[in-house]
Protein backbone atom coordinates (compact mmCIF):
# COMPACT_ATOMS: atom_id res chain seq x y z
CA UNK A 1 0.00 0.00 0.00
CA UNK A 2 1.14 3.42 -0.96
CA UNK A 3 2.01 6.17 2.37
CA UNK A 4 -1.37 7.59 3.76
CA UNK A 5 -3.10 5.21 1.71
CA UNK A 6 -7.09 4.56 3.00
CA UNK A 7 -7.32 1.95 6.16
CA UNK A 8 -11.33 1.32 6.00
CA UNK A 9 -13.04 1.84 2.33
CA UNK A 10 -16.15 0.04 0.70
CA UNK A 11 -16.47 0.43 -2.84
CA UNK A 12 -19.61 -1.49 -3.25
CA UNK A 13 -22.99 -0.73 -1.61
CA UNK A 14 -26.46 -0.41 -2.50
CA UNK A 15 -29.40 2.45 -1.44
CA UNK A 16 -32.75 2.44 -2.39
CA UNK A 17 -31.97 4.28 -5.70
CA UNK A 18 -31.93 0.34 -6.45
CA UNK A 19 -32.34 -3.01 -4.33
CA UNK A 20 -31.00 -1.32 -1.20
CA UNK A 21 -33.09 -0.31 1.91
CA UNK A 22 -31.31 3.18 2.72
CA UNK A 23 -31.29 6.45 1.49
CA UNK A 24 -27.88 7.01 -0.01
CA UNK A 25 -27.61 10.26 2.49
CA UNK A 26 -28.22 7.57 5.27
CA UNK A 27 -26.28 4.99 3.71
CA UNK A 28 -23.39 7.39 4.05
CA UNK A 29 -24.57 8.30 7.66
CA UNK A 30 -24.13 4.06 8.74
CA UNK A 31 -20.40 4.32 6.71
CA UNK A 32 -19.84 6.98 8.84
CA UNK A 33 -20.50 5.32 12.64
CA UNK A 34 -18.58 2.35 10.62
CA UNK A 35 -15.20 4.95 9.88
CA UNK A 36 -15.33 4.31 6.32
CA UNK A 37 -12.69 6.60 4.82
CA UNK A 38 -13.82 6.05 1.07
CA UNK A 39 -16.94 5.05 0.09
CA UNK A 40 -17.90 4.43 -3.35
CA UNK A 41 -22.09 3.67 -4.22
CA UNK A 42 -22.33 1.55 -7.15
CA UNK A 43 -26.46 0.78 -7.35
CA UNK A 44 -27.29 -1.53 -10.07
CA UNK A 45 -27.68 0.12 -13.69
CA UNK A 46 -28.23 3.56 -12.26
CA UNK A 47 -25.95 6.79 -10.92
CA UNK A 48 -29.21 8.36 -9.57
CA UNK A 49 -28.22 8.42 -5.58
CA UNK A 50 -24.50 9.93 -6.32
CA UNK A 51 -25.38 13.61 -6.02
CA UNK A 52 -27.38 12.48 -2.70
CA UNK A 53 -24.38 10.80 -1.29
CA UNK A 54 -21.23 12.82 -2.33
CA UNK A 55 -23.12 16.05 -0.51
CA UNK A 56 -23.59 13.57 2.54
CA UNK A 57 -20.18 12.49 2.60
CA UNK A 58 -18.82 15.80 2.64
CA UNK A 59 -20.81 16.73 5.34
CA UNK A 60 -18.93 13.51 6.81
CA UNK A 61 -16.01 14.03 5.90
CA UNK A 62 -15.90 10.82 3.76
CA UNK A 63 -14.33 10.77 0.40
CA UNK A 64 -16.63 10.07 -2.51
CA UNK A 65 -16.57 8.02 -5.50
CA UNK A 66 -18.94 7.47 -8.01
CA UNK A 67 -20.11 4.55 -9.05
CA UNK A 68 -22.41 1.90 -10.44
CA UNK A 69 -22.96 -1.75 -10.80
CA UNK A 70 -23.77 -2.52 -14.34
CA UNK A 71 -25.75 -6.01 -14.98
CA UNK A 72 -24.12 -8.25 -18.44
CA UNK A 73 -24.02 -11.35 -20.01
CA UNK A 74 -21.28 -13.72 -20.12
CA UNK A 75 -21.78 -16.89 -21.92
CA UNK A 76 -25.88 -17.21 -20.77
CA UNK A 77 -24.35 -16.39 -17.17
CA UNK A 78 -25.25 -13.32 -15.68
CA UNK A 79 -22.20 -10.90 -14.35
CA UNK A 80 -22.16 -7.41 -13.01
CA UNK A 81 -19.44 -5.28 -13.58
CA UNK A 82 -18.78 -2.15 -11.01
CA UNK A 83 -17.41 1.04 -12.17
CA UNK A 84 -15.52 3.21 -10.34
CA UNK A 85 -14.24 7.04 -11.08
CA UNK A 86 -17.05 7.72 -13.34
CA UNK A 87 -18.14 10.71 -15.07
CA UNK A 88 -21.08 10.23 -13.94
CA UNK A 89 -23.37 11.86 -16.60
CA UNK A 90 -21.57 10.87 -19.40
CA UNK A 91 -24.25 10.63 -21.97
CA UNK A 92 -22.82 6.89 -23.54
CA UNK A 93 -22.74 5.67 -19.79
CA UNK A 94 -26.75 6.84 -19.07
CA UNK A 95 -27.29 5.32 -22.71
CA UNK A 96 -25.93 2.51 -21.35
CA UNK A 97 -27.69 1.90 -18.15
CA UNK A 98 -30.95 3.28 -19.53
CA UNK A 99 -31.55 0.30 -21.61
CA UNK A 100 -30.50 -1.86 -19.04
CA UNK A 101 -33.20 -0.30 -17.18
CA UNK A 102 -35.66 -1.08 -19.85
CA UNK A 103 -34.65 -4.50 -20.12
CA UNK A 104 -35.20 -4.69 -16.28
CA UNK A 105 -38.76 -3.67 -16.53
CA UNK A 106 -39.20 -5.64 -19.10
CA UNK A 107 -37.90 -8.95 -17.44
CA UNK A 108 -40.25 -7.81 -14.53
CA UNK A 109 -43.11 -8.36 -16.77
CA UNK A 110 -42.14 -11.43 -18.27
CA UNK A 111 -41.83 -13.07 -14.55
CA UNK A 112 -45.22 -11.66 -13.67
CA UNK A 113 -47.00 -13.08 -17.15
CA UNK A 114 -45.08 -16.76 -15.40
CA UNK A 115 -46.84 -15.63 -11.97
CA UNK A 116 -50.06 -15.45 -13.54
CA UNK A 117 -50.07 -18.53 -14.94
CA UNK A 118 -48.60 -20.45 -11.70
CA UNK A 119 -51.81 -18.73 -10.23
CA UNK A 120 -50.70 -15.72 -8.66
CA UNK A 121 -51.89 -11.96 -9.28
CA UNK A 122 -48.98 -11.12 -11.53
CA UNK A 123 -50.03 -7.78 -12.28
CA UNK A 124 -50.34 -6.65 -8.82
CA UNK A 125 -46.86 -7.99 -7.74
CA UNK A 126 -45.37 -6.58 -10.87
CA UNK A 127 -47.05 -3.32 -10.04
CA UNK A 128 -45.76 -3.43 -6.32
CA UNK A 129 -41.69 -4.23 -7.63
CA UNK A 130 -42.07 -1.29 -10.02
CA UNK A 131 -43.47 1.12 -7.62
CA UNK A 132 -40.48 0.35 -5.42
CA UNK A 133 -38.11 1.18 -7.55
CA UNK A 134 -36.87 2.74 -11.08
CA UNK A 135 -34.26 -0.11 -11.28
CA UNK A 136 -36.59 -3.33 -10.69
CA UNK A 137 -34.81 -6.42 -9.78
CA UNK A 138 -36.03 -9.83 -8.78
CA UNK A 139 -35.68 -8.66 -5.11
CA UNK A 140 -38.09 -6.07 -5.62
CA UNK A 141 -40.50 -9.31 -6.78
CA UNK A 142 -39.48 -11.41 -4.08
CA UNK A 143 -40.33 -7.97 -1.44
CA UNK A 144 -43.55 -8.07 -3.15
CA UNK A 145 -44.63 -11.65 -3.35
CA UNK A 146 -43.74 -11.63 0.68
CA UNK A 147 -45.55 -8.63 1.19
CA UNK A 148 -48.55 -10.52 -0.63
CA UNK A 149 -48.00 -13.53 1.60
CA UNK A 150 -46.22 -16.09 -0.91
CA UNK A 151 -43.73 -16.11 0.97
CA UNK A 152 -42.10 -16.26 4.43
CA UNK A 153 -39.15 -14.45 3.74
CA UNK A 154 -37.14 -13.52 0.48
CA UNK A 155 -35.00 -16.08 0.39
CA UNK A 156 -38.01 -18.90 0.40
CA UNK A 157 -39.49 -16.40 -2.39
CA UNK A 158 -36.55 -17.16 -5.03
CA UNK A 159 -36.90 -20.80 -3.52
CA UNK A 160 -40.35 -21.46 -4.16
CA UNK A 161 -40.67 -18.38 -7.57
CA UNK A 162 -37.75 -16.51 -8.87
CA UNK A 163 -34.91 -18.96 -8.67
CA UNK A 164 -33.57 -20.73 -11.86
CA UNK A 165 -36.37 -23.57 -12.62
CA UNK A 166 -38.88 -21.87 -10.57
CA UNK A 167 -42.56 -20.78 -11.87
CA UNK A 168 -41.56 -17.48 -12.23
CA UNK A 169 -37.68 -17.79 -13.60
CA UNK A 170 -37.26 -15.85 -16.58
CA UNK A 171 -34.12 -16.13 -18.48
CA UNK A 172 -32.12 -12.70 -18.27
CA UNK A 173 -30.92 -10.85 -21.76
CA UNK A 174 -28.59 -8.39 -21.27
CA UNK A 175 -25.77 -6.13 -23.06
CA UNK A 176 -22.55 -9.06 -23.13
CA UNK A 177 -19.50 -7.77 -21.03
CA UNK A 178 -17.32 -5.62 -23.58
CA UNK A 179 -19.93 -3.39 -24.22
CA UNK A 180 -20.04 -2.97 -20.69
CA UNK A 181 -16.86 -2.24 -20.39
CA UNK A 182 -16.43 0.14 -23.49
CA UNK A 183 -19.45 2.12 -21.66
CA UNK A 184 -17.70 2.15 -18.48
CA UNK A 185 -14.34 3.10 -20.22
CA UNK A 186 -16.04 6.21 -22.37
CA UNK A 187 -17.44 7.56 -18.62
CA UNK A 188 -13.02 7.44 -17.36
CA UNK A 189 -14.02 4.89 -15.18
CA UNK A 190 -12.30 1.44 -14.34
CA UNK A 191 -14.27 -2.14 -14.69
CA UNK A 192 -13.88 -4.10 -11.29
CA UNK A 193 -15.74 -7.47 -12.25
CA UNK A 194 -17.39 -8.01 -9.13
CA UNK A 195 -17.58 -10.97 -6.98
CA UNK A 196 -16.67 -13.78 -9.62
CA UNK A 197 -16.81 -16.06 -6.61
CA UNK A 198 -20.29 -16.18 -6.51
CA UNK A 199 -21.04 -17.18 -10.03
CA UNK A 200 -21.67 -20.79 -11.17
CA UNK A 201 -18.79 -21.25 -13.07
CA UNK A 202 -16.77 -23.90 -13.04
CA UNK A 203 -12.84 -22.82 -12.66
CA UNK A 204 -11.85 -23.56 -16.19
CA UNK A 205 -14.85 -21.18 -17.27
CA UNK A 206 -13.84 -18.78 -14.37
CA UNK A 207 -10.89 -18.49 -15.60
CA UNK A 208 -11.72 -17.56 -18.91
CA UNK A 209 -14.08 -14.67 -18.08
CA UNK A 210 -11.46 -13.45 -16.71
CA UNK A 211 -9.22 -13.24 -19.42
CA UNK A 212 -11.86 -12.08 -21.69
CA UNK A 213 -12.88 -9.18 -19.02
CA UNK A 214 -9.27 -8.15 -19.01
CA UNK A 215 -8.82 -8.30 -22.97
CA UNK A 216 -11.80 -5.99 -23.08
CA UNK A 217 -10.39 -3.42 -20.86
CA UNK A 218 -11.41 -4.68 -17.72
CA UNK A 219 -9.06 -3.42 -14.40
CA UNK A 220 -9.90 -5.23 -11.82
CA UNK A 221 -12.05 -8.33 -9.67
CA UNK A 222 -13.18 -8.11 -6.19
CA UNK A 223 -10.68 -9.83 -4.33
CA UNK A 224 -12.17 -9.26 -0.88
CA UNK A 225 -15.62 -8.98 -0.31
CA UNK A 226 -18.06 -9.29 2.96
CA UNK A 227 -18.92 -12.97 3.75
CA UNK A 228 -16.15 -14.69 1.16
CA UNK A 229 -14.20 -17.69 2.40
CA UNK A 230 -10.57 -17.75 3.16
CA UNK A 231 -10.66 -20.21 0.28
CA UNK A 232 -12.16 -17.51 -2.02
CA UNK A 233 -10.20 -15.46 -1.43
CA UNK A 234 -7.18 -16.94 -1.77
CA UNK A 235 -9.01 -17.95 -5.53
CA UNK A 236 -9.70 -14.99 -6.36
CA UNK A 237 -6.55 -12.97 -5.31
CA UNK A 238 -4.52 -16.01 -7.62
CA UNK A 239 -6.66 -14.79 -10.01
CA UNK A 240 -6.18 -11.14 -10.00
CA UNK A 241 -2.59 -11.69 -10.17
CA UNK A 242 -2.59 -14.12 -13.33
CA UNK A 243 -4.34 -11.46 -15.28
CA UNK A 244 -2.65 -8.60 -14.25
CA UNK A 245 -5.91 -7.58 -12.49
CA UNK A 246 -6.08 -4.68 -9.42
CA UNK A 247 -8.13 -5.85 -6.38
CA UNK A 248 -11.20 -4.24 -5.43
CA UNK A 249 -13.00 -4.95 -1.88
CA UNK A 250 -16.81 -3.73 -0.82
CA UNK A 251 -19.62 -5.29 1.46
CA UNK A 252 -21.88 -5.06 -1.50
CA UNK A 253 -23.85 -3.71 1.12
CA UNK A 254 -27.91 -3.51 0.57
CA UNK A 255 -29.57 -3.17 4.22
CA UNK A 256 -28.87 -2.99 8.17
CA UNK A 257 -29.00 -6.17 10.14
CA UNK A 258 -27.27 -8.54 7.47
CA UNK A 259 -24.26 -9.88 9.12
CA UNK A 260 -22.56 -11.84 6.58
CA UNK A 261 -22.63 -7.56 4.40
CA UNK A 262 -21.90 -5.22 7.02
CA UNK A 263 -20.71 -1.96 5.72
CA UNK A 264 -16.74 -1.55 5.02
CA UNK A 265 -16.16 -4.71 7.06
CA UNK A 266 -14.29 -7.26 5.19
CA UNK A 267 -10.92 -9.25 5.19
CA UNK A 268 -7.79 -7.21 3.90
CA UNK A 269 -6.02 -7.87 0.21
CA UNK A 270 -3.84 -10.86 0.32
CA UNK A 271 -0.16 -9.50 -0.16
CA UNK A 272 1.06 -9.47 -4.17
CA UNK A 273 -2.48 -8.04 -5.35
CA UNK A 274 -2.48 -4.15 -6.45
CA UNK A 275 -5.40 -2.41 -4.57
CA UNK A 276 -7.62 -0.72 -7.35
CA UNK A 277 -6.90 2.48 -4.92
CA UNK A 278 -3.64 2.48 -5.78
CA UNK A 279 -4.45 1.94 -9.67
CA UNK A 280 -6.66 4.88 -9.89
CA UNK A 281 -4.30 7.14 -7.94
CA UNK A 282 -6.82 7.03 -4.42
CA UNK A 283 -5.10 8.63 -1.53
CA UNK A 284 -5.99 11.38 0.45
CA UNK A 285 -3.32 13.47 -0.89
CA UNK A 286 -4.90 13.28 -4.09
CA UNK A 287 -8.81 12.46 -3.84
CA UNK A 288 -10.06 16.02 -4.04
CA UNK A 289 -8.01 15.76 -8.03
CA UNK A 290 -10.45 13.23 -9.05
């Protein structure tokens, strides 16, 4: 690590500009009883909570980062890609997540039309995801078939509706990784693919995303993120160095009371991996140049 280099940061959380449950001004507020140092929010296909949060974390003292978590395709597998040190209005960028957005709704739909037919109100539980947010995700289903009473909490909703083979599984369609990328790279912003342990991958196929992310421009993986194993880890950091990839670390945060994502809690970057801070020149002596 460079000299005065960040000691706490989280470069991935969620607010309710998408699948979170905070405010991003209160968001900031939790990283700030945490002493989070840097905080980047990266919401899913949408910048919309940035403004909201860099104001709160000057008022905190917190450096600022913009961000957002874009959703792609790899191979039929669905990957998100964060982006850090965005422009954030970048007209290619909103483009970008705009009809990612669109898609979104559109999925929404789809699973509700599946509802229907399984013999649920589709069209009320589609309404209720929407209403709860611009970016609708399958969370924002599984909220509303609990709310409804499908479900005893949202886990058993993906179990019994939304997971893969489930009545209301739709297939997801979005823009494949270098496009991504090329959107993220217009916007001056680095690709960090994000937590490439969770996929369903084997580690041939792993492997190979990430050599594909990095030949499209991609900068970095997340290394170190809240709830990995110490076996992860030590995967993904191997990783990060075979393809000359910085390591990123966040809680991919989304709501209080989670244990397994508190907010900037996670283990540190295994020794031999670059941290992303480093690669985008992130140090207090030179935040306020970004």
């Amino acid at each position: 690590m460079v000299p005065d280099s960040y000691e706490r940061i989280d470069l991935h959380t969620h607010s309710t500009c998408s699948d979170g449950t905070l405010a991003p001004a209160a968001l900031v507020a939790l990283a700030a009883r945490r002493q989070v140092q840097l905080l980047a929010l990266t919401d899913h296909d949408t910048t919309a909570g940035c403004a909201e949060a860099r104001q709160a974390c000057g008022a905190h003292g917190i450096a600022f980062l913009e961000g957002i978590e874009l959703t792609a395709l790899w191979r039929e597998c669905e990957v998100h890609i964060v982006a850090l040190g965005i422009r954030r209005d970048e007209p290619g960028l909103q483009q970008h997540a705009a009809a990612v957005r669109a898609l979104r709704a559109e999925r929404v739909q789809r699973i509700a039309a599946r509802l229907t037919v399984a013999g649920l109100d589709g069209d009320s539980l589609a309404a209720g995801a929407l209403a709860l947010s611009t970016v609708p995700t399958r969370t924002h289903l599984a909220r509303a078939l609990l709310a409804a009473g499908h479900a005893s909490d949202l886990q058993g909703a993906f179990e019994k509706w939304l997971g893969h083979g489930r009545p209301g599984y739709v297939a997801p369609h979005w823009p494949e990784i270098a496009a991504t990328i090329a959107a993220v790279l217009a916007a001056g912003g680095t690709a960090v693919l994000a937590h490439p342990h969770r996929y369903k991958l084997s580690n041939t196929a792993l492997r190979e995303l990430c050599a594909q992310f990095r030949e499209a421009g991609g900068g970095a993986l997340e290394v170190s993120i809240a709830g990995m194993s110490p076996d992860a880890l030590a995967r993904m950091a191997q990783l990060a160095r075979r393809f000359d990839l910085a390591g990123s670390v966040g809680s991919d945060f989304h709501e209080p009371g989670l244990p397994w994502r508190p907010l900037g809690r996670f283990a540190k970057l295994p020794e031999a991996v670059t941290p992303v801070t480093v690669r985008l020149g992130l140090w207090p002596a030179n935040i306020d140049k970004q």
